[in-house]
Protein backbone atom coordinates (compact mmCIF):
# COMPACT_ATOMS: atom_id res chain seq x y z
CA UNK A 1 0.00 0.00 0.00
CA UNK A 2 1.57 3.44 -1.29
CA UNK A 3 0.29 5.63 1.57
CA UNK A 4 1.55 8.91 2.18
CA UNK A 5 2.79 9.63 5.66
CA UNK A 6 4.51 12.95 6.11
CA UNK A 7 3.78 13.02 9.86
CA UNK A 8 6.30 13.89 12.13
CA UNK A 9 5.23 11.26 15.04
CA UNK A 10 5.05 8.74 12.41
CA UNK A 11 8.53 9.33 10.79
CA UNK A 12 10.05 9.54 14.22
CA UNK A 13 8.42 6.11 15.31
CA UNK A 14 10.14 4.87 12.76
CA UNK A 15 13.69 6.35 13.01
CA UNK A 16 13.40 5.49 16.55
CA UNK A 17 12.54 1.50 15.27
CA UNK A 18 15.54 1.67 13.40
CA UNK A 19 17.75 2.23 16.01
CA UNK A 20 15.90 -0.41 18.32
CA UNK A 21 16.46 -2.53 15.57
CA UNK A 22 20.22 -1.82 15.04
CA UNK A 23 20.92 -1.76 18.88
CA UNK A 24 21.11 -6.25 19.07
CA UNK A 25 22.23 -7.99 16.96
CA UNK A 26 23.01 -10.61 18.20
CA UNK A 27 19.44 -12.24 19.21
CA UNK A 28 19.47 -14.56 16.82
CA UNK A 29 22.78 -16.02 18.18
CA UNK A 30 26.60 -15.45 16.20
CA UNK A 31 26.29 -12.65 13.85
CA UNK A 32 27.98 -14.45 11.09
CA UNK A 33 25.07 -18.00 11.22
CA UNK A 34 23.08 -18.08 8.10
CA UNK A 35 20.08 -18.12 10.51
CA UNK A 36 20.81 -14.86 12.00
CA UNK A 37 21.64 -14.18 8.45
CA UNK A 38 18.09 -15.07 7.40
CA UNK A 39 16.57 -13.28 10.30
CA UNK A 40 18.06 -9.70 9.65
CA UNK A 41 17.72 -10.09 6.06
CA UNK A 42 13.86 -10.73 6.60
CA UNK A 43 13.62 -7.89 9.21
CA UNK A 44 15.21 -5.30 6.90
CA UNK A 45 13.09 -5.69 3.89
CA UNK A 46 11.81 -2.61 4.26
CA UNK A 47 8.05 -1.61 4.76
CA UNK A 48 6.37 1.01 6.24
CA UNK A 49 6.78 -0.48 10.12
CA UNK A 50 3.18 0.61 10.61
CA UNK A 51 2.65 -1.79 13.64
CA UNK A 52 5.99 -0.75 15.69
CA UNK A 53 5.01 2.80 14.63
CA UNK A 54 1.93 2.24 16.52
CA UNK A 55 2.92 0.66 19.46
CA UNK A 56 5.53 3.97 19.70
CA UNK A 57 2.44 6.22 19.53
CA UNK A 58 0.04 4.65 21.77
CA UNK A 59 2.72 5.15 24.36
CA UNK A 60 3.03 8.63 23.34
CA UNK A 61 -0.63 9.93 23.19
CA UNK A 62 -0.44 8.50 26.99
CA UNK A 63 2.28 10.54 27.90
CA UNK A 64 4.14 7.46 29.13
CA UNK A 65 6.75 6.85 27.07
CA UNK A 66 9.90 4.24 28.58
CA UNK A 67 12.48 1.95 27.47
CA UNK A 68 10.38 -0.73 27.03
CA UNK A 69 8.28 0.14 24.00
CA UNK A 70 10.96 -0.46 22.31
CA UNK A 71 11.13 -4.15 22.88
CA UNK A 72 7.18 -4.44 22.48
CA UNK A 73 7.83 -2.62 18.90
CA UNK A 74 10.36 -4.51 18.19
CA UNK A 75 8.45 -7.96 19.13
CA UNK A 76 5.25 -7.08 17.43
CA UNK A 77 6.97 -6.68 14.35
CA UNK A 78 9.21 -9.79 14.87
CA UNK A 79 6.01 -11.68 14.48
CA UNK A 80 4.62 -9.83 12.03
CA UNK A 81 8.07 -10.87 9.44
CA UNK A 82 7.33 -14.72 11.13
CA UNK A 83 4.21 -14.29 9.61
CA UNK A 84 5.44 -13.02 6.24
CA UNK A 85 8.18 -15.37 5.74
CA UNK A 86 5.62 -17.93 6.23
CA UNK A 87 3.01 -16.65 3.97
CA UNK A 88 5.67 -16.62 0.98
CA UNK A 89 6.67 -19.70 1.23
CA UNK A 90 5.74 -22.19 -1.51
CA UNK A 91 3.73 -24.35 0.12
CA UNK A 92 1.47 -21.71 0.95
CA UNK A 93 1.42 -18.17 -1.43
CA UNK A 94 3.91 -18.94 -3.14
CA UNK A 95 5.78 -15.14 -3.75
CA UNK A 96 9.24 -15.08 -4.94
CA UNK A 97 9.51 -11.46 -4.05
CA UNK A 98 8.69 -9.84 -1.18
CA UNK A 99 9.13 -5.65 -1.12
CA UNK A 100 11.32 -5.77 -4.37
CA UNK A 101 13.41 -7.94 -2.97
CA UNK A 102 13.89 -12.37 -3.23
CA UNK A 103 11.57 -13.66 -0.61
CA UNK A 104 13.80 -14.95 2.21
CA UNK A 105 13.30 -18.44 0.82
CA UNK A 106 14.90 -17.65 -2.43
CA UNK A 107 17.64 -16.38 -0.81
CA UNK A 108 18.40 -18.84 2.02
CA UNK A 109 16.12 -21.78 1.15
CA UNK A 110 13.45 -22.66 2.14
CA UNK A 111 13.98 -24.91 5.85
CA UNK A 112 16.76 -21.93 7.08
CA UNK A 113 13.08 -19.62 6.00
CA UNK A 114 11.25 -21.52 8.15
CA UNK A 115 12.96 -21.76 10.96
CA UNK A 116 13.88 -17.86 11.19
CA UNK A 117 10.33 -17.73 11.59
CA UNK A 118 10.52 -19.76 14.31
CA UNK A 119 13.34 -17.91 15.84
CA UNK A 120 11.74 -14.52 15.67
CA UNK A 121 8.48 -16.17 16.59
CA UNK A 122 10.48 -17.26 19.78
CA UNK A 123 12.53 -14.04 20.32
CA UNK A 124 9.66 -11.84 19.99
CA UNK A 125 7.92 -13.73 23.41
CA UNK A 126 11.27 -13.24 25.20
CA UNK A 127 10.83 -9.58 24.24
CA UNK A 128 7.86 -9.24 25.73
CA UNK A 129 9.08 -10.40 29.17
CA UNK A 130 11.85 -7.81 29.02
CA UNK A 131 10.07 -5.22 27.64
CA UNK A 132 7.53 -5.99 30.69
CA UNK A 133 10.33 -5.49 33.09
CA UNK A 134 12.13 -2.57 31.80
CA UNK A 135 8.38 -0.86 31.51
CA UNK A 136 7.92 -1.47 35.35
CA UNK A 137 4.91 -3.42 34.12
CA UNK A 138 5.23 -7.20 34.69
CA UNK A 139 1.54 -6.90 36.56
CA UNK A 140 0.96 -6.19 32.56
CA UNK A 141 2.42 -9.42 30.87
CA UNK A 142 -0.02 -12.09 31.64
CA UNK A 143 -2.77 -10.25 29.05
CA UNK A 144 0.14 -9.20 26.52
CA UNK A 145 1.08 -12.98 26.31
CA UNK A 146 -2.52 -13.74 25.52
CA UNK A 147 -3.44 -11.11 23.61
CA UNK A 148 -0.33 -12.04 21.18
CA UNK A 149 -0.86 -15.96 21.59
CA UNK A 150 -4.73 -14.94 20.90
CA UNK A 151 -4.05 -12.93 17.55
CA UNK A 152 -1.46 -15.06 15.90
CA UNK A 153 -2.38 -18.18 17.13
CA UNK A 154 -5.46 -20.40 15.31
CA UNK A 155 -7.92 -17.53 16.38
CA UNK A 156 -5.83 -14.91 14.36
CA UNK A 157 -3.13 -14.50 11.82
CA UNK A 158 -2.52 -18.30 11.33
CA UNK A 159 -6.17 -19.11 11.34
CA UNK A 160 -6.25 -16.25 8.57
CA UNK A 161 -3.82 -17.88 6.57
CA UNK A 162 -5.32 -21.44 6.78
CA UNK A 163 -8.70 -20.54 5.67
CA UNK A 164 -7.04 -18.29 3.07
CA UNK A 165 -5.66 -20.74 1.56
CA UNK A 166 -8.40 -23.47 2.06
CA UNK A 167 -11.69 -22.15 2.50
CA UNK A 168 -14.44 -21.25 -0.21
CA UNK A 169 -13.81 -17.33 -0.34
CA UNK A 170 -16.86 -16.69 -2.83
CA UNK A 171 -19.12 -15.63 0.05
CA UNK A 172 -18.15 -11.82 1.05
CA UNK A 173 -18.36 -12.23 4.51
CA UNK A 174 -16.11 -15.05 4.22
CA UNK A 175 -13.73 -12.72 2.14
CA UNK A 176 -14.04 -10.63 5.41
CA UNK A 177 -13.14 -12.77 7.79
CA UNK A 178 -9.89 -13.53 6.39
CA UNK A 179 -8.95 -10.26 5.55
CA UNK A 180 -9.75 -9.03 9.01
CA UNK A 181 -7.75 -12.14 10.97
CA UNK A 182 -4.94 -11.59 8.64
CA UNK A 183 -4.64 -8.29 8.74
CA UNK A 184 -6.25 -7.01 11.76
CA UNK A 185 -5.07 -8.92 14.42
CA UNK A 186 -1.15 -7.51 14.53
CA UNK A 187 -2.89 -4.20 14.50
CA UNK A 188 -4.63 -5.30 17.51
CA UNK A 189 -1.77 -6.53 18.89
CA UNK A 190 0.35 -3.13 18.30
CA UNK A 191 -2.77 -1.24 19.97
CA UNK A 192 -2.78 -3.54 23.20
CA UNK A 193 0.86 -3.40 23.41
CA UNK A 194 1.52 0.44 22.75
CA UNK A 195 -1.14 0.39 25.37
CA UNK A 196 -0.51 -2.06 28.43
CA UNK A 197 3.62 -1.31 28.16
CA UNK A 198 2.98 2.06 28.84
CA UNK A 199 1.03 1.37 31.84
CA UNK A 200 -2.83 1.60 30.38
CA UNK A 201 -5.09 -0.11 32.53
CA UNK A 202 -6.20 -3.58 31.57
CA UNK A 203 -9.67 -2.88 32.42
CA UNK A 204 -9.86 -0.66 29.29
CA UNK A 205 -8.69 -3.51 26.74
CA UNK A 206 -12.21 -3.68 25.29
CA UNK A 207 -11.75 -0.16 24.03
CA UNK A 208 -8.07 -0.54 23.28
CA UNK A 209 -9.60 -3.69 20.99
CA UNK A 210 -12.41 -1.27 19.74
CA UNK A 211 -9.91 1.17 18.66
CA UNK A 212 -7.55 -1.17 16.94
CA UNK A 213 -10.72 -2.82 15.03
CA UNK A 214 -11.58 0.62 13.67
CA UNK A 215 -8.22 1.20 12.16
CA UNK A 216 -7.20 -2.06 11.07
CA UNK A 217 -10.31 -1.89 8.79
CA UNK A 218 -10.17 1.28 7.78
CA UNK A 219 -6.30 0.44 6.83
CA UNK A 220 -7.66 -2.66 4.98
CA UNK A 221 -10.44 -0.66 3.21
CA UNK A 222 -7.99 2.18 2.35
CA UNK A 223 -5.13 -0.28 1.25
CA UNK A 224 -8.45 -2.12 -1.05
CA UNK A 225 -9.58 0.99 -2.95
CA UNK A 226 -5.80 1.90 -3.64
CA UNK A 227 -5.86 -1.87 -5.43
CA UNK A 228 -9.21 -1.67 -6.73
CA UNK A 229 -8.60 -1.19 -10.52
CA UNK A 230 -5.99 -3.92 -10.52
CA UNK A 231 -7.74 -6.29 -8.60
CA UNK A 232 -11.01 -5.58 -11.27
CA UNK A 233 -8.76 -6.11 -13.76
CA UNK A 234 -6.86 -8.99 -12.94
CA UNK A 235 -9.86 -10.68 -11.53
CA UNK A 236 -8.91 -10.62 -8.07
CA UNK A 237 -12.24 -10.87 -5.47
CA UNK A 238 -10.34 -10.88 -1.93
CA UNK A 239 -10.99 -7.04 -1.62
CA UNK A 240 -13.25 -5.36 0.23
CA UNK A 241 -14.00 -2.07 -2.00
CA UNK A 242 -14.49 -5.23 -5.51
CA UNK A 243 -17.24 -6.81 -2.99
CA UNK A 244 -18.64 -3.55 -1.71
CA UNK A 245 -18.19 -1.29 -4.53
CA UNK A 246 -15.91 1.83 -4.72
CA UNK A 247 -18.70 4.02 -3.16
CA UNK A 248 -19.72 2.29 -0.42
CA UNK A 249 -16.06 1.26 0.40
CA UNK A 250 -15.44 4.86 0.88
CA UNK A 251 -18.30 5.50 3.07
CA UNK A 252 -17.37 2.27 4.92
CA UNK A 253 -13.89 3.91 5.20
CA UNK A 254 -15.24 7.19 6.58
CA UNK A 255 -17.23 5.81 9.04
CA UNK A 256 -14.62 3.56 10.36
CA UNK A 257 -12.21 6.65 10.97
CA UNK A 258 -15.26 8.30 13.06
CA UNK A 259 -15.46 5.42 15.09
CA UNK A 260 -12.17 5.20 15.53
CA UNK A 261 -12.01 8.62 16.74
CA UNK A 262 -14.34 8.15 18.84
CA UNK A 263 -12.64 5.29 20.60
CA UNK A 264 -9.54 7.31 21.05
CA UNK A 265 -11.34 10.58 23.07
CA UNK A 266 -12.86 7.71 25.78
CA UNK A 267 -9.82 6.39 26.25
CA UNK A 268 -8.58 10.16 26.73
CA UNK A 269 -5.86 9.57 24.60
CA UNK A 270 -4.03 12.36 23.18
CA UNK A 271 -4.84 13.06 19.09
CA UNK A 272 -1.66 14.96 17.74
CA UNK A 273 0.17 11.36 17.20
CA UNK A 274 -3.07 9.11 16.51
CA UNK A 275 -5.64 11.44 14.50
CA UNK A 276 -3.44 12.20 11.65
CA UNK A 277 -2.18 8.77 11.13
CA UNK A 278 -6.46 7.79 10.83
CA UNK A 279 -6.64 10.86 8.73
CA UNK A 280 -3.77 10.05 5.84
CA UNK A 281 -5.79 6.61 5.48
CA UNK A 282 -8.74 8.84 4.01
CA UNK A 283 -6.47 10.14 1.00
């Protein structure tokens, strides 16, 4: 999705990834091991780094930024590349490329591919745990553990992918459902993080959910009607603006940035970070 993001909170989550990102590296065990290799060179494909981003401004529009949002950025997207190296993979998408660049399974075949998923599948739960320490917020870990196991487990990103690949998608609310567990649910994840790491109170994780719903479909719907005369063309009916039409996908769009809004002002979050991010998705 070519979004444009000239927003100062945005571009400074993402510096600020960057150099979490740079600061270990050795996680992954000797620098020089073809898995480390295969980790780093899957982690550095480039991308947007929406979900860190987020987790870096949740913690911001609370005013309680602390040195461990970055290892809750830097977990959420660990899983988010598992999930990606996984998706690629022959056996499943199929996608030689992946950002302009050889999927990580052309470049390091395709057991070393799977297994760095594994690894930063792993790594990203240890991250967690000192993420929850250096936050002051271990009281917090028990729901980020199941909030993450939750959303990528059978109930989320992996169920996504399963029915994806094997379930009848002609139905639009079945289209739905998969777009939403594959794409919504490290969204949610970033939300819940950004929020319990920076010391948000667990009772509000309904809204915290809420909120993340509202812009994980608006993102979806946004990133749809950006494909929509390719995927007409092409033939392509796993997007939501081709089953709703471009009208009512924009409307649909609208109304999920209102909501969204909404959700942020009762959790008396601040808007100069989180509004304009909503906003850009509305072109």
């Amino acid at each position: 999705m070519e979004l444009v993001l000239p927003l100062a909170p945005f571009k400074k989550a993402q510096e600020r990834f960057k150099r979490a990102l740079a600061s270990d590296t050795s996680c992954f065990g000797s620098e020089g091991s073809p898995l480390s290799k295969a980790c780093f060179y899957a982690l550095e494909s480039g991308g947007k780094r929406f979900r860190p981003a987020i987790v870096y401004m949740m913690a911001e529009a609370r005013g309680k930024d602390n040195p461990g949002i970055d290892m809750a950025a830097k977990a959420v997207e660990f899983f988010h590349t598992a999930s990606l190296i996984a998706d690629d993979l022959p056996m499943m998408d199929d996608d030689d490329e992946r950002r302009g660049r050889p999927s990580l399974h052309k470049v390091f075949g395709e057991s070393t591919a799977l297994l760095a998923s594994y690894a930063l599948i792993a790594e990203g739960y240890r991250m967690l745990k000192e993420g929850a320490a250096l936050s002051g917020r271990l009281d917090q870990l028990p729901e980020a553990l199941e909030n993450v196991a939750k959303n990528t487990g059978a109930l989320g990103a992996t169920g996504g992918q399963y029915l994806d690949l094997f379930s009848d998608k002609a139905a639009p609310e079945a289209i739905k459902r998969v777009l939403e567990m594959k794409t919504g649910t490290l969204f949610e994840v970033a939300f819940v993080l950004g929020w319990l790491f920076s010391g948000g109170d667990k009772s509000n994780l309904p809204v915290v959910q809420a909120l993340s719903g509202h812009f994980g479909l608006a993102f979806q719907i946004a990133d749809d009607l950006d494909d929509l005369e390719a995927d007409l063309a092409a033939g392509r009916q796993v997007n939501l603006a081709v089953i709703l039409g471009k009208e009512a996908a924009t409307s649909a769009l609208k109304k999920e940035a209102a909501e969204f809004k909404a959700a942020l002002s009762a959790l008396n979050l601040s808007p100069k970070e989180l509004i304009p991010l909503i906003d850009s998705l509305l072109g």
